[in-house]
N, C-alpha and C. Protein backbone atom coordinates (compact mmCIF):
# COMPACT_ATOMS: atom_id res chain seq x y z
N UNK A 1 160.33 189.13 15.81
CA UNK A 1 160.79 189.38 14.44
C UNK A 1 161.43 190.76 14.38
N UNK A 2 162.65 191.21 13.71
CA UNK A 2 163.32 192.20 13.49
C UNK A 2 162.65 192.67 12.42
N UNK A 3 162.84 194.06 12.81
CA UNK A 3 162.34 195.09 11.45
C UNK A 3 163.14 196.36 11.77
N UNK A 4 162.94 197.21 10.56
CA UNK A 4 164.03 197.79 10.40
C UNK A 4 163.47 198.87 10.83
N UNK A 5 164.28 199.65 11.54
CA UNK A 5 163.13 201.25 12.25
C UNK A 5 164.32 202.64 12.74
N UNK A 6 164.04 203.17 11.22
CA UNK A 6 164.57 204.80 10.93
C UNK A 6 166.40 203.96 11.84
N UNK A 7 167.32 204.07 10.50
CA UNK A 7 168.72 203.48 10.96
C UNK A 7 169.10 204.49 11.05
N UNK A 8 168.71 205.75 9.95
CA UNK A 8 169.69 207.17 10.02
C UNK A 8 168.90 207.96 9.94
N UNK A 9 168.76 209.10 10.58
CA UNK A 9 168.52 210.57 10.51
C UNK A 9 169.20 211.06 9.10
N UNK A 10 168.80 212.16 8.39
CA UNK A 10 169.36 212.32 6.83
C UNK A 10 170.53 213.08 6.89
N UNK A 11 170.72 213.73 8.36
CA UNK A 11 172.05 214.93 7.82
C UNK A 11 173.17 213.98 7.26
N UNK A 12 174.70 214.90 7.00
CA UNK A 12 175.29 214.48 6.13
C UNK A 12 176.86 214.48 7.26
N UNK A 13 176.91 215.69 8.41
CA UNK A 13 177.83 215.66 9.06
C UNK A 13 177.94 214.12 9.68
N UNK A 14 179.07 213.84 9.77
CA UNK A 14 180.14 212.74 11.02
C UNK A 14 180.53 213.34 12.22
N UNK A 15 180.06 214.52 12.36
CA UNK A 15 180.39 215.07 13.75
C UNK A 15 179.27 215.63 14.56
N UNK A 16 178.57 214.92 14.88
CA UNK A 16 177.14 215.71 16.05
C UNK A 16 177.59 216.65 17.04
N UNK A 17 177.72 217.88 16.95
CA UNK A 17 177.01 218.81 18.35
C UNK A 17 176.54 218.53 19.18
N UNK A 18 176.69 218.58 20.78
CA UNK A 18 175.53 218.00 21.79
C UNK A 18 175.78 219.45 22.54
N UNK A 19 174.69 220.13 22.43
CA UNK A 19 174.48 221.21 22.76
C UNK A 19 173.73 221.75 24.26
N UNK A 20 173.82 222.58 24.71
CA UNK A 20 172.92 222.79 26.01
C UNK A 20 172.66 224.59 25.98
N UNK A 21 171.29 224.42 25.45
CA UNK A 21 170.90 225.93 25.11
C UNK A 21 170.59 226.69 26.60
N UNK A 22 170.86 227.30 27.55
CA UNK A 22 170.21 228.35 28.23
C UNK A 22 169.47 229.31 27.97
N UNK A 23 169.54 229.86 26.18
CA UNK A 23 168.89 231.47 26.28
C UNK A 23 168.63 230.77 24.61
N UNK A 24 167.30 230.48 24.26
CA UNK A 24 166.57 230.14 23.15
C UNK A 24 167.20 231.33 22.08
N UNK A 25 167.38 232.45 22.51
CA UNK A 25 167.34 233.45 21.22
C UNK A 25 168.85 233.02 20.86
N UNK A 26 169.71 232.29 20.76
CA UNK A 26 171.35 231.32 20.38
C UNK A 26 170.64 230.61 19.62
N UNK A 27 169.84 230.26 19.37
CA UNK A 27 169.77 229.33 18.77
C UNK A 27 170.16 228.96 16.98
N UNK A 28 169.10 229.74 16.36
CA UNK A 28 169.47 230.21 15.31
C UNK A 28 170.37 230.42 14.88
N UNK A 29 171.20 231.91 15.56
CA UNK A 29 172.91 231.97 14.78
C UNK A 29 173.60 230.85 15.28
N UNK A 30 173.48 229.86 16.46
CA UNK A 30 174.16 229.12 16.10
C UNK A 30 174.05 227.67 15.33
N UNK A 31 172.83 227.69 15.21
CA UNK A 31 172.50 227.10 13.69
C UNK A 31 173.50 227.68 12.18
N UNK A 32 173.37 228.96 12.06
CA UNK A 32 173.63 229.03 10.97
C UNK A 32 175.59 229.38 10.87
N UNK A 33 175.85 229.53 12.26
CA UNK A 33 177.47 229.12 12.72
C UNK A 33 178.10 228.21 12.33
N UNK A 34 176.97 226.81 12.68
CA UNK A 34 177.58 225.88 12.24
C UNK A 34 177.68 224.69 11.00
N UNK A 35 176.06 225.63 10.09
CA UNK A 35 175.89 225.46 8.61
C UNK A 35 177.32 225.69 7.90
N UNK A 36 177.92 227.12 8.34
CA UNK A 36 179.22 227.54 7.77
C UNK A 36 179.96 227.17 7.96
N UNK A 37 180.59 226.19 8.80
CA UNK A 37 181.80 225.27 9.26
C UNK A 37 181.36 223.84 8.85
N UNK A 38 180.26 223.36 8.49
CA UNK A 38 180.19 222.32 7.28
C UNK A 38 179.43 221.38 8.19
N UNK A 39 179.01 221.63 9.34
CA UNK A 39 177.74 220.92 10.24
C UNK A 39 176.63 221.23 9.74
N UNK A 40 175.45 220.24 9.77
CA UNK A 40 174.54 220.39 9.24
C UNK A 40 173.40 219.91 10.43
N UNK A 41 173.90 219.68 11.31
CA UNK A 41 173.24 218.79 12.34
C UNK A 41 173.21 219.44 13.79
N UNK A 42 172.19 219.52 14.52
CA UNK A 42 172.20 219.98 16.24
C UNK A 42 171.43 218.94 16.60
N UNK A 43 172.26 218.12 18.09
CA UNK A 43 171.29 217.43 19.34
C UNK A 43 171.26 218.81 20.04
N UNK A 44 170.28 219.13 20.10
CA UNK A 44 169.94 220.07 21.45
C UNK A 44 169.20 219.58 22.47
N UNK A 45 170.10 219.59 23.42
CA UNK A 45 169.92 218.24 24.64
C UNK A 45 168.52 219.19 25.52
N UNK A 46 167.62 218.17 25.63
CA UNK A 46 166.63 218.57 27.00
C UNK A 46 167.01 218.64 28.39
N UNK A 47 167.88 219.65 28.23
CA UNK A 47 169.12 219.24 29.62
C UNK A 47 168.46 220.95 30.36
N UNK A 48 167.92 221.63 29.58
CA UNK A 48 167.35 223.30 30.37
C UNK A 48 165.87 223.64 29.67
N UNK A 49 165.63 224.23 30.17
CA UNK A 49 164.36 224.95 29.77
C UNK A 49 164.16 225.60 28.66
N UNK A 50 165.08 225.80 28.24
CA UNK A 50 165.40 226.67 26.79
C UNK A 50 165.23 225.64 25.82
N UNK A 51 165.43 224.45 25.70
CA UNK A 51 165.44 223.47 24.38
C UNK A 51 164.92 223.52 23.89
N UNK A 52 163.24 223.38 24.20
CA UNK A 52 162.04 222.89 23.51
C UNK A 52 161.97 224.56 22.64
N UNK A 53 162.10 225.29 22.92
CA UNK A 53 161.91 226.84 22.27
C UNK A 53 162.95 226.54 21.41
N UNK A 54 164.28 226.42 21.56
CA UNK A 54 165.26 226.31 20.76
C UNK A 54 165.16 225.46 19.79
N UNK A 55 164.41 224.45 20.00
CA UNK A 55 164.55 223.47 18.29
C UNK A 55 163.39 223.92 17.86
N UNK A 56 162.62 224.69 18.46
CA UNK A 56 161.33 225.40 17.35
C UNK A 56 162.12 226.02 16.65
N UNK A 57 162.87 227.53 17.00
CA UNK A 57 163.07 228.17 16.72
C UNK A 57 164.46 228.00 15.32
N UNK A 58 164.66 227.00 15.61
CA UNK A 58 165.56 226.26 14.67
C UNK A 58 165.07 225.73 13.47
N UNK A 59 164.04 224.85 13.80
CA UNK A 59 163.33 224.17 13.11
C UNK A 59 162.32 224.92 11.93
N UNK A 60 162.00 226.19 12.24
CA UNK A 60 161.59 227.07 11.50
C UNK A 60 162.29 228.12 10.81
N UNK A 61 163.57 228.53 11.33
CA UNK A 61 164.27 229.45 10.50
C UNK A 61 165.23 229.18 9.86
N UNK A 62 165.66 227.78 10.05
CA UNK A 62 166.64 227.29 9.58
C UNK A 62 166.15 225.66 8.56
N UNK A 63 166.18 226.12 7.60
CA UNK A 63 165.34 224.45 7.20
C UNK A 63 166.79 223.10 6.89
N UNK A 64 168.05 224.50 6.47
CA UNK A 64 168.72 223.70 6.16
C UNK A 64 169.83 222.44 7.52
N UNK A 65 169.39 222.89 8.37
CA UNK A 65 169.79 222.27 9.79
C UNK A 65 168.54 221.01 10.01
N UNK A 66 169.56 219.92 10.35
CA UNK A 66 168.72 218.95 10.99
C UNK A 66 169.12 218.84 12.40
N UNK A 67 167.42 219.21 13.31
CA UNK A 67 167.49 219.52 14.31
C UNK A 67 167.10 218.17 15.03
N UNK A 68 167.77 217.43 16.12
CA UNK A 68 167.45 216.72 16.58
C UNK A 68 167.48 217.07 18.24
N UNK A 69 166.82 216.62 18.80
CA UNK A 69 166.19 216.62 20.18
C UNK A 69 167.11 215.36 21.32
N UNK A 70 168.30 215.85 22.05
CA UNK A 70 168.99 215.17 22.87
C UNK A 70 168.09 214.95 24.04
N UNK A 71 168.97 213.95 24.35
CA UNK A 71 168.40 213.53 26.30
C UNK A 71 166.75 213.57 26.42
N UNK A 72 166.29 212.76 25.68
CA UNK A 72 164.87 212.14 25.43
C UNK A 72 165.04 210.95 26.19
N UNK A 73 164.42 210.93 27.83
CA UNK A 73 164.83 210.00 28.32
C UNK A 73 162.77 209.56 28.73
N UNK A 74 162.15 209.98 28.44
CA UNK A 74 160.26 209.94 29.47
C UNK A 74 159.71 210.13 27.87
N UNK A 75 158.64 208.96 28.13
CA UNK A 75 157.67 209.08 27.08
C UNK A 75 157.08 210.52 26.94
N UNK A 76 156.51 210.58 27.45
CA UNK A 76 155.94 212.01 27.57
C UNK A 76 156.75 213.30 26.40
N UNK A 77 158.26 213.27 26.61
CA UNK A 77 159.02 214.19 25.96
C UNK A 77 158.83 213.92 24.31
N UNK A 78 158.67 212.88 24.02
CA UNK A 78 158.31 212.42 22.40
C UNK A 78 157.51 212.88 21.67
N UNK A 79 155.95 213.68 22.02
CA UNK A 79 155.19 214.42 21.52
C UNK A 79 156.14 215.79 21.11
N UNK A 80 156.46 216.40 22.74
CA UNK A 80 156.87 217.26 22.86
C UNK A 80 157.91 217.95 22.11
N UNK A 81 159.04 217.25 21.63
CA UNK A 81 160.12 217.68 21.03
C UNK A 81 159.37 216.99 19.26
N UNK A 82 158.61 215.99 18.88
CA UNK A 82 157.72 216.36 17.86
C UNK A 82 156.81 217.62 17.45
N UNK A 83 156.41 217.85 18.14
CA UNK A 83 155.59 219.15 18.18
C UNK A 83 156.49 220.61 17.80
N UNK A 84 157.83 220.45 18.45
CA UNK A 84 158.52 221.33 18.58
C UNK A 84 159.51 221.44 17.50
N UNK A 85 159.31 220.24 16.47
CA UNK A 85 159.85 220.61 15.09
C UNK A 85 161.03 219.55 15.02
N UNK A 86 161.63 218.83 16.19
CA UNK A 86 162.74 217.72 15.66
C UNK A 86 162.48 216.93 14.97
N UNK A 87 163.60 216.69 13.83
CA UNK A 87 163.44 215.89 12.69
C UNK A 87 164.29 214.29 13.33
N UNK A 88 164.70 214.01 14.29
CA UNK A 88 165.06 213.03 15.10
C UNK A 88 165.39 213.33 16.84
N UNK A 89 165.72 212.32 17.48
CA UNK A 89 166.01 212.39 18.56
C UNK A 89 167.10 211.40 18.80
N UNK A 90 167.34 211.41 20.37
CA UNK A 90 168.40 210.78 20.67
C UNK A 90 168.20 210.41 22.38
N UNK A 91 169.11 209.25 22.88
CA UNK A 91 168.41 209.01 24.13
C UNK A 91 170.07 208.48 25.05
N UNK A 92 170.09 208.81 26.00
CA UNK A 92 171.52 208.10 26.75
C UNK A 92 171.24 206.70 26.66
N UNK A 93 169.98 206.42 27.13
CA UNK A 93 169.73 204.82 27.27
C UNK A 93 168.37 204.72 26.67
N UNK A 94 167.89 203.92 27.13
CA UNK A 94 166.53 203.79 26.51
C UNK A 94 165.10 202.60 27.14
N UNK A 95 164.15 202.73 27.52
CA UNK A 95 163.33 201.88 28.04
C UNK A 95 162.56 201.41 26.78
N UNK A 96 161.81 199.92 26.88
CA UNK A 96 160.99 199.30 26.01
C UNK A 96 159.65 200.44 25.42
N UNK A 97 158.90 200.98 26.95
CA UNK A 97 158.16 201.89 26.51
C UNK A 97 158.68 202.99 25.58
N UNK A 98 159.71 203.71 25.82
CA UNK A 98 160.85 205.21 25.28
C UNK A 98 159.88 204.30 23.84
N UNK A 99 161.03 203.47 24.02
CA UNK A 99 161.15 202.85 22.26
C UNK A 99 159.90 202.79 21.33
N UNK A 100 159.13 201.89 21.93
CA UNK A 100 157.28 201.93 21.31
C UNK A 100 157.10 203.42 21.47
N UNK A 101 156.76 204.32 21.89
CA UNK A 101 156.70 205.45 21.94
C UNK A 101 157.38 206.02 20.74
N UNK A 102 158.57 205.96 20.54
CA UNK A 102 159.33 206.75 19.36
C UNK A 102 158.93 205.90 17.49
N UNK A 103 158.72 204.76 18.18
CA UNK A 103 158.14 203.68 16.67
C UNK A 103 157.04 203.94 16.43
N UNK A 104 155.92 204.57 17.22
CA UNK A 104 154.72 204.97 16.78
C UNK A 104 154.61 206.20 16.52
N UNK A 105 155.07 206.74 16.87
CA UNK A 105 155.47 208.15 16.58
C UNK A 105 156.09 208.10 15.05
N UNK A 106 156.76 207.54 14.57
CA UNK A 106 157.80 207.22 13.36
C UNK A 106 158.60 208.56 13.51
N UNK A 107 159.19 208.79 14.75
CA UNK A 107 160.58 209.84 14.75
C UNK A 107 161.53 208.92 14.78
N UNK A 108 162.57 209.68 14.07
CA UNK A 108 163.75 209.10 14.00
C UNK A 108 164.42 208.65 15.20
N UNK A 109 165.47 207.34 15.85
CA UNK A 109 165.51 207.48 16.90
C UNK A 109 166.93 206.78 16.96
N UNK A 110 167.87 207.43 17.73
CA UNK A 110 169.18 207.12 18.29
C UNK A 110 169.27 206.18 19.55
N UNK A 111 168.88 205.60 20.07
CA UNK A 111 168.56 204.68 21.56
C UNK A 111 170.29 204.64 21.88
N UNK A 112 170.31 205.17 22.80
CA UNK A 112 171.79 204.90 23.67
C UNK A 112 171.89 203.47 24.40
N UNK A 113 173.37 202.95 24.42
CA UNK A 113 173.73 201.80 24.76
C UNK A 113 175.00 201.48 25.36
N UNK A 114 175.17 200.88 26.07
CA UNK A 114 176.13 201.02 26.54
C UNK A 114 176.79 199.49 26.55
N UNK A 115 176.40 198.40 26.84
CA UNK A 115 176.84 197.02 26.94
C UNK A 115 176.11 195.71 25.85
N UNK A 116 176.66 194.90 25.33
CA UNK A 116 176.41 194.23 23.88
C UNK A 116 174.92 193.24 24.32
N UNK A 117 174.49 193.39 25.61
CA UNK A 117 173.20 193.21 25.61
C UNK A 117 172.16 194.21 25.09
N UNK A 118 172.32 195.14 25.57
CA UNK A 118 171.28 196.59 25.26
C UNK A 118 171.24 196.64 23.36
N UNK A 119 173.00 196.22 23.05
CA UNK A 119 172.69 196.55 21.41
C UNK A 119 172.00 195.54 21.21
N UNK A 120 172.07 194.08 21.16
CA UNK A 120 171.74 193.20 20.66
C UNK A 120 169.56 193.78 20.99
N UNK A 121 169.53 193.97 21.77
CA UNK A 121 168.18 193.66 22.41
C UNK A 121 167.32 195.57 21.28
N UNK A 122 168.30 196.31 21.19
CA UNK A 122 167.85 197.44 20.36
C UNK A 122 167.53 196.88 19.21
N UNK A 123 168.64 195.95 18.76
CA UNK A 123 168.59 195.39 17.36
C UNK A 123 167.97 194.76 16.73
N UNK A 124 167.37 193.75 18.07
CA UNK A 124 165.87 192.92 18.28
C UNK A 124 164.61 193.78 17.61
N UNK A 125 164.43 195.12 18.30
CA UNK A 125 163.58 196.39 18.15
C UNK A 125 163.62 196.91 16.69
N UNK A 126 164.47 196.83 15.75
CA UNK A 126 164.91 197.23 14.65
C UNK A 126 165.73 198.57 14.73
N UNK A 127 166.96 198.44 15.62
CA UNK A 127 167.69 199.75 15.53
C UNK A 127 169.18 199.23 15.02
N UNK A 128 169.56 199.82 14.02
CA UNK A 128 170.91 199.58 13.60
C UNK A 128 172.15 200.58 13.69
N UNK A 129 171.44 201.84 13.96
CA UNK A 129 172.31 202.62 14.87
C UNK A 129 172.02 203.49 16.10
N UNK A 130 172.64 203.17 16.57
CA UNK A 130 172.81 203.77 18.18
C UNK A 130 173.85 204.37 18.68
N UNK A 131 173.73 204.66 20.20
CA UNK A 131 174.47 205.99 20.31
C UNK A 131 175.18 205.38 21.80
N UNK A 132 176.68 204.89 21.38
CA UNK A 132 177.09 204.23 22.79
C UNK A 132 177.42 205.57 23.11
N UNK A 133 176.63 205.56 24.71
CA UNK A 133 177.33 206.28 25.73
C UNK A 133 176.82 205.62 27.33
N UNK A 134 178.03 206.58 28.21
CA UNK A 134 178.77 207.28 27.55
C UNK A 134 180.12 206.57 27.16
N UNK A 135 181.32 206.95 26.11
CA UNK A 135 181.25 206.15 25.22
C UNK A 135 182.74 205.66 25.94
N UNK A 136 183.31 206.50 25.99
CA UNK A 136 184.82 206.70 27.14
C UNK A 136 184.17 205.34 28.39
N UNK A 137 183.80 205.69 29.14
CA UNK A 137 183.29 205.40 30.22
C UNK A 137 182.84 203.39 29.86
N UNK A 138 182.21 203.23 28.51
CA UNK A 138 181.91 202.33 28.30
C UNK A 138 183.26 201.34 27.88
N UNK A 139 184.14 202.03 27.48
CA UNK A 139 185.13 201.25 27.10
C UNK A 139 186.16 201.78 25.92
N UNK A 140 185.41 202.79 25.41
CA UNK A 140 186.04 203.89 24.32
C UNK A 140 186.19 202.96 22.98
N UNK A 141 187.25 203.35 22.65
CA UNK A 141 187.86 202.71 21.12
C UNK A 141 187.85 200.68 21.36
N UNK A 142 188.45 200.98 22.29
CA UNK A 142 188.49 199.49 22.36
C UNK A 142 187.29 198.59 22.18
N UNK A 143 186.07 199.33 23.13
CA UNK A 143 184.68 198.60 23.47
C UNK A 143 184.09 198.86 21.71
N UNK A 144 184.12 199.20 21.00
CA UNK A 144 183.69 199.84 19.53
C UNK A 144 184.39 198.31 18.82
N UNK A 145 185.59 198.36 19.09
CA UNK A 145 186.31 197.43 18.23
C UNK A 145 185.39 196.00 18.73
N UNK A 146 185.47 195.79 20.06
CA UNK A 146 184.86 194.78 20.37
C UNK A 146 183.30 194.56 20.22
N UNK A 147 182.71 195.23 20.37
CA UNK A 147 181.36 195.05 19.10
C UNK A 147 181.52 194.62 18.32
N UNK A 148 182.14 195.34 17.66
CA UNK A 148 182.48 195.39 15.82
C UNK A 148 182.13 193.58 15.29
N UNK A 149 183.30 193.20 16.53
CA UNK A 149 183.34 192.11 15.33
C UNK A 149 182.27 190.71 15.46
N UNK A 150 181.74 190.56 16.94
CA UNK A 150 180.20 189.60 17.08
C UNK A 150 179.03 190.29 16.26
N UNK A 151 179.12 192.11 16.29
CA UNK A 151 177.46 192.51 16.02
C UNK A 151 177.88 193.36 14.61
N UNK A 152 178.53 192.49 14.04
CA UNK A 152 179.32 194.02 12.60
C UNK A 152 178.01 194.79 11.80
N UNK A 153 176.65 194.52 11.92
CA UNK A 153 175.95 194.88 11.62
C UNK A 153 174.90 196.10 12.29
N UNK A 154 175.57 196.59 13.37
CA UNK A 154 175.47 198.34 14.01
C UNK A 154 176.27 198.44 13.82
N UNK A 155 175.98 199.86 13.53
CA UNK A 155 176.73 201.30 13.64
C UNK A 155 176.52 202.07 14.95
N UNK A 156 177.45 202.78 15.50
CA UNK A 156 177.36 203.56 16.71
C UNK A 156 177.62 205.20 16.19
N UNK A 157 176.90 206.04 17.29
CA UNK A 157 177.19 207.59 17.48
C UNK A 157 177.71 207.71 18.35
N UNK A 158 179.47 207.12 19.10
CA UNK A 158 179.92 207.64 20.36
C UNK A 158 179.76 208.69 20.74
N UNK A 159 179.44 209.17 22.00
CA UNK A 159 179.19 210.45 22.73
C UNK A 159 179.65 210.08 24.18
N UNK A 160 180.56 211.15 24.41
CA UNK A 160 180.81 211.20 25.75
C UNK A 160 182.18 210.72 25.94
N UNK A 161 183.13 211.78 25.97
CA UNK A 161 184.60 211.56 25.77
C UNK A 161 185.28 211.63 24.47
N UNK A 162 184.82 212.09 23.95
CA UNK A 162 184.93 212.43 22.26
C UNK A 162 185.38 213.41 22.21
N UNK A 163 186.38 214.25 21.88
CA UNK A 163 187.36 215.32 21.82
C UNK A 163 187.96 215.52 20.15
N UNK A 164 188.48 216.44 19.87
CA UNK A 164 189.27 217.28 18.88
C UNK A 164 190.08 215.96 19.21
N UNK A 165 190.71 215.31 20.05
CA UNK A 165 192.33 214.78 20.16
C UNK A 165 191.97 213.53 19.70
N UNK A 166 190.87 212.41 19.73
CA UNK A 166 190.09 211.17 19.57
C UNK A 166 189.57 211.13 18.55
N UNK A 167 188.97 212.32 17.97
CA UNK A 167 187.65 212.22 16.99
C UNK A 167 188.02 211.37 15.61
N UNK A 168 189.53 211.51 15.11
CA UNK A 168 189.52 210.13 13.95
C UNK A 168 189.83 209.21 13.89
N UNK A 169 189.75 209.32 15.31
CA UNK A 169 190.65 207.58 15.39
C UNK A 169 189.17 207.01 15.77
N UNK A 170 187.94 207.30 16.37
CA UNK A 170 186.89 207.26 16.37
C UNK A 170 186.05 207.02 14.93
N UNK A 171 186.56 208.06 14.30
CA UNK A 171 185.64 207.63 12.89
C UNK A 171 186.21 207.29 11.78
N UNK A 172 187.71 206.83 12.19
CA UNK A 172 188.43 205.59 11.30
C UNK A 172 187.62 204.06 11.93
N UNK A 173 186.98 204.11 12.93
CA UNK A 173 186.13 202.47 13.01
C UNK A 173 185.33 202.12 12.22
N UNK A 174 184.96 201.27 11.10
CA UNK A 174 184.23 200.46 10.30
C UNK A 174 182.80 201.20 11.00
N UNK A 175 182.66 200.64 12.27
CA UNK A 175 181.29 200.61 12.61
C UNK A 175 180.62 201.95 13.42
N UNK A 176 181.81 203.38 13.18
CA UNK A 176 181.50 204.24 13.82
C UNK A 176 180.64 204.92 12.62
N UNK A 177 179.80 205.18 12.80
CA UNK A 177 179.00 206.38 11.98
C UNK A 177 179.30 207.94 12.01
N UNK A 178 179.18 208.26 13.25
CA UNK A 178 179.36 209.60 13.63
C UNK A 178 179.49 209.93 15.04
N UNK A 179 180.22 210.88 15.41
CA UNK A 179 180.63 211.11 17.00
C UNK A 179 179.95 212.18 17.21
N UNK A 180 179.46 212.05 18.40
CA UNK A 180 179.21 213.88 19.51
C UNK A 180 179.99 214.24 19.94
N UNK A 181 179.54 215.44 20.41
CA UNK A 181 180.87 215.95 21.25
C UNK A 181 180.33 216.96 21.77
N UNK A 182 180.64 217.87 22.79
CA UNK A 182 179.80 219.39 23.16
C UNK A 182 181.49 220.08 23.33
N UNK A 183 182.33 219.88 22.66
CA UNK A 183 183.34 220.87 22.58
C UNK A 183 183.29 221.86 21.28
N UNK A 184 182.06 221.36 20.79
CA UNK A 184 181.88 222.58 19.33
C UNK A 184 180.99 223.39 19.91
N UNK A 185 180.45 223.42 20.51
CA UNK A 185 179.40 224.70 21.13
C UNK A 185 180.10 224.96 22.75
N UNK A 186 181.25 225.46 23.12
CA UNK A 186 181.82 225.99 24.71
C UNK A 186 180.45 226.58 25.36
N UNK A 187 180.37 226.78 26.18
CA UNK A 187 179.20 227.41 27.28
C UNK A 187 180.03 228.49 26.92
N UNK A 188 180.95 229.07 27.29
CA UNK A 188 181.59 230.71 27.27
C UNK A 188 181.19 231.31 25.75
N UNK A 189 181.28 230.96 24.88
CA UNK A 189 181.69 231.08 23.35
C UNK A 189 179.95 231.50 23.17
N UNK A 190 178.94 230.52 23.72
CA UNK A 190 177.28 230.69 23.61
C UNK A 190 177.00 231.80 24.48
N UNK A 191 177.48 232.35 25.57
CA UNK A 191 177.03 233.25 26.58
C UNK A 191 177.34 234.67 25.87
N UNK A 192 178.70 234.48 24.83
CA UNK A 192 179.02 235.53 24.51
C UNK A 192 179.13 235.72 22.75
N UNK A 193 178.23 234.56 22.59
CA UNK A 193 177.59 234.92 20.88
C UNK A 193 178.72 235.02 20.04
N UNK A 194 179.66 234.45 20.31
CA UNK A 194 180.83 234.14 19.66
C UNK A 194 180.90 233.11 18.64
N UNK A 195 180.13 233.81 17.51
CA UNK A 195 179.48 232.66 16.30
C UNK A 195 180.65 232.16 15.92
N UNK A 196 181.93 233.33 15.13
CA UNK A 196 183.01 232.77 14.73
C UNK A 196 183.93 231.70 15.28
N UNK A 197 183.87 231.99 16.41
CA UNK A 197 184.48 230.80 16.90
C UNK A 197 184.02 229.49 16.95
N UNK A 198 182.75 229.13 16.90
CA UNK A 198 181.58 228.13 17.26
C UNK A 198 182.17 227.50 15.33
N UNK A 199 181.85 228.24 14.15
CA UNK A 199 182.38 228.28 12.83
C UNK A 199 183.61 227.37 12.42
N UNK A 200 184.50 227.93 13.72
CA UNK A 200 185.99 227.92 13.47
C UNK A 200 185.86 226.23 13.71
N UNK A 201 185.63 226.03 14.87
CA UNK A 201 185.65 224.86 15.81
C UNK A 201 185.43 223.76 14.67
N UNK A 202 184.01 223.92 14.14
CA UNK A 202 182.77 223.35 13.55
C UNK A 202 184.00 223.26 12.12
N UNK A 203 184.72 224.36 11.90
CA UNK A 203 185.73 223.75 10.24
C UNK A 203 186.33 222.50 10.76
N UNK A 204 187.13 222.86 12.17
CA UNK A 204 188.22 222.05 12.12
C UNK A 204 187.44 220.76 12.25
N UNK A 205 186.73 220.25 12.91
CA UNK A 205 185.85 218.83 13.35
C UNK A 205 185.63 218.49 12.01
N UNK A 206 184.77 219.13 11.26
CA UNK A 206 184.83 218.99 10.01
C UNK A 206 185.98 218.24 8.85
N UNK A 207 187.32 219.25 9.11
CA UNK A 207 188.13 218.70 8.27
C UNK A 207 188.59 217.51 9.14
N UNK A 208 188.71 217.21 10.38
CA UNK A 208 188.96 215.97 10.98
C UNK A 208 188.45 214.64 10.24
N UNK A 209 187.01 214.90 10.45
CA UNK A 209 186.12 213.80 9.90
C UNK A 209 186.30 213.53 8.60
N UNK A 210 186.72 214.59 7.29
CA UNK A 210 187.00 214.38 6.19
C UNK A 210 188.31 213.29 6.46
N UNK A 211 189.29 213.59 7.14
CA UNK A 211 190.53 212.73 6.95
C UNK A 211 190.67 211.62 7.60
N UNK A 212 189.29 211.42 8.23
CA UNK A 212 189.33 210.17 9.27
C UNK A 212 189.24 208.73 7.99
């Protein structure tokens, strides 16, 4: 039997951040970098050692940011990035256990997908949006369209090949919800605390998604 289980996380952006913190003390200003360019939202991917500090540190000084917890791939990490203050998560793919794990938990949960078995079988689970990736790789615009029209009832978060040059033709799709991308947070731009620019980026994605 289908049931319905957390479809959306509450932020308000169409453009997700997929972030990769090295040095926890970024975190914050660039939280509040990208409050000011009209993001309201961070995946801060479990991709370094710095994450789990970083969405605390987020999660507490920033209330108006919804912090979500990327690359949640091991049960185990589900306490962990709970504990640590994410108000959702997100997963490349996803195992049966991941899943029971995140439903008992009642965190919000993005399950990555990549082929119209995995959605159908998420959908089984009660997930109505998910996060094709990666999304290029899976088939891009085209593979979106072709969902669309057997399963019109998901929504996707493409990630992975998602660019400034793609992003509205991406969220001109019926069934796109919202895109990632890690071209709003550069590794150079974070090393060197270059909020304004992180701001700048975060307008333009912004006004993208408005005109998509």
């Amino acid at each position: 039997m289908t049931t319905t289980c957390f479809t959306r996380p509450a932020f308000t952006s169409r453009v997700v951040p997929v972030i990769v913190l090295q040095d926890p003390a970024h975190a914050v200003p660039l939280a509040h970098a990208l409050l000011e360019g009209g993001i309201d939202v961070m995946e801060i991917t479990l991709r370094s050692d710095a994450a789990l500090k970083a969405i605390e540190a987020v999660a507490k000084a920033v209330p108006d940011m919804h912090t979500g917890a990327g690359t949640v791939t091991r049960v185990s990490e589900v306490q962990q990035v709970i504990d640590a203050g994410a108000s959702f998560a997100l997963s490349p793919g996803a195992t049966d256990a991941l899943i029971e794990a995140v439903k008992s938990a009642r965190l919000p949960f993005m399950p990555g997908v990549m082929t119209p078995g995995e959605v159908m079988h998420r959908r089984e689970q009660g997930f109505t949006l998910m996060k094709l990736f990666p999304a290029q790789q899976a088939g891009g615009i085209a593979m979106l369209k072709a969902l669309g029209a057997p399963i019109p009832d998901v929504h996707f978060c493409p990630t992975g090949g998602v660019s400034p040059d793609n992003l509205s033709d991406f969220l001109k799709l019926p069934n796109v919800a919202m895109a990632g991308g890690s071209w709003l947070t550069p590794a150079d731009a974070l090393a060197a605390g270059d909020w304004n620019r992180i701001t700048r980026l975060a307008r333009e994605a912004t006004a993208l998604a408005a005109g998509a």
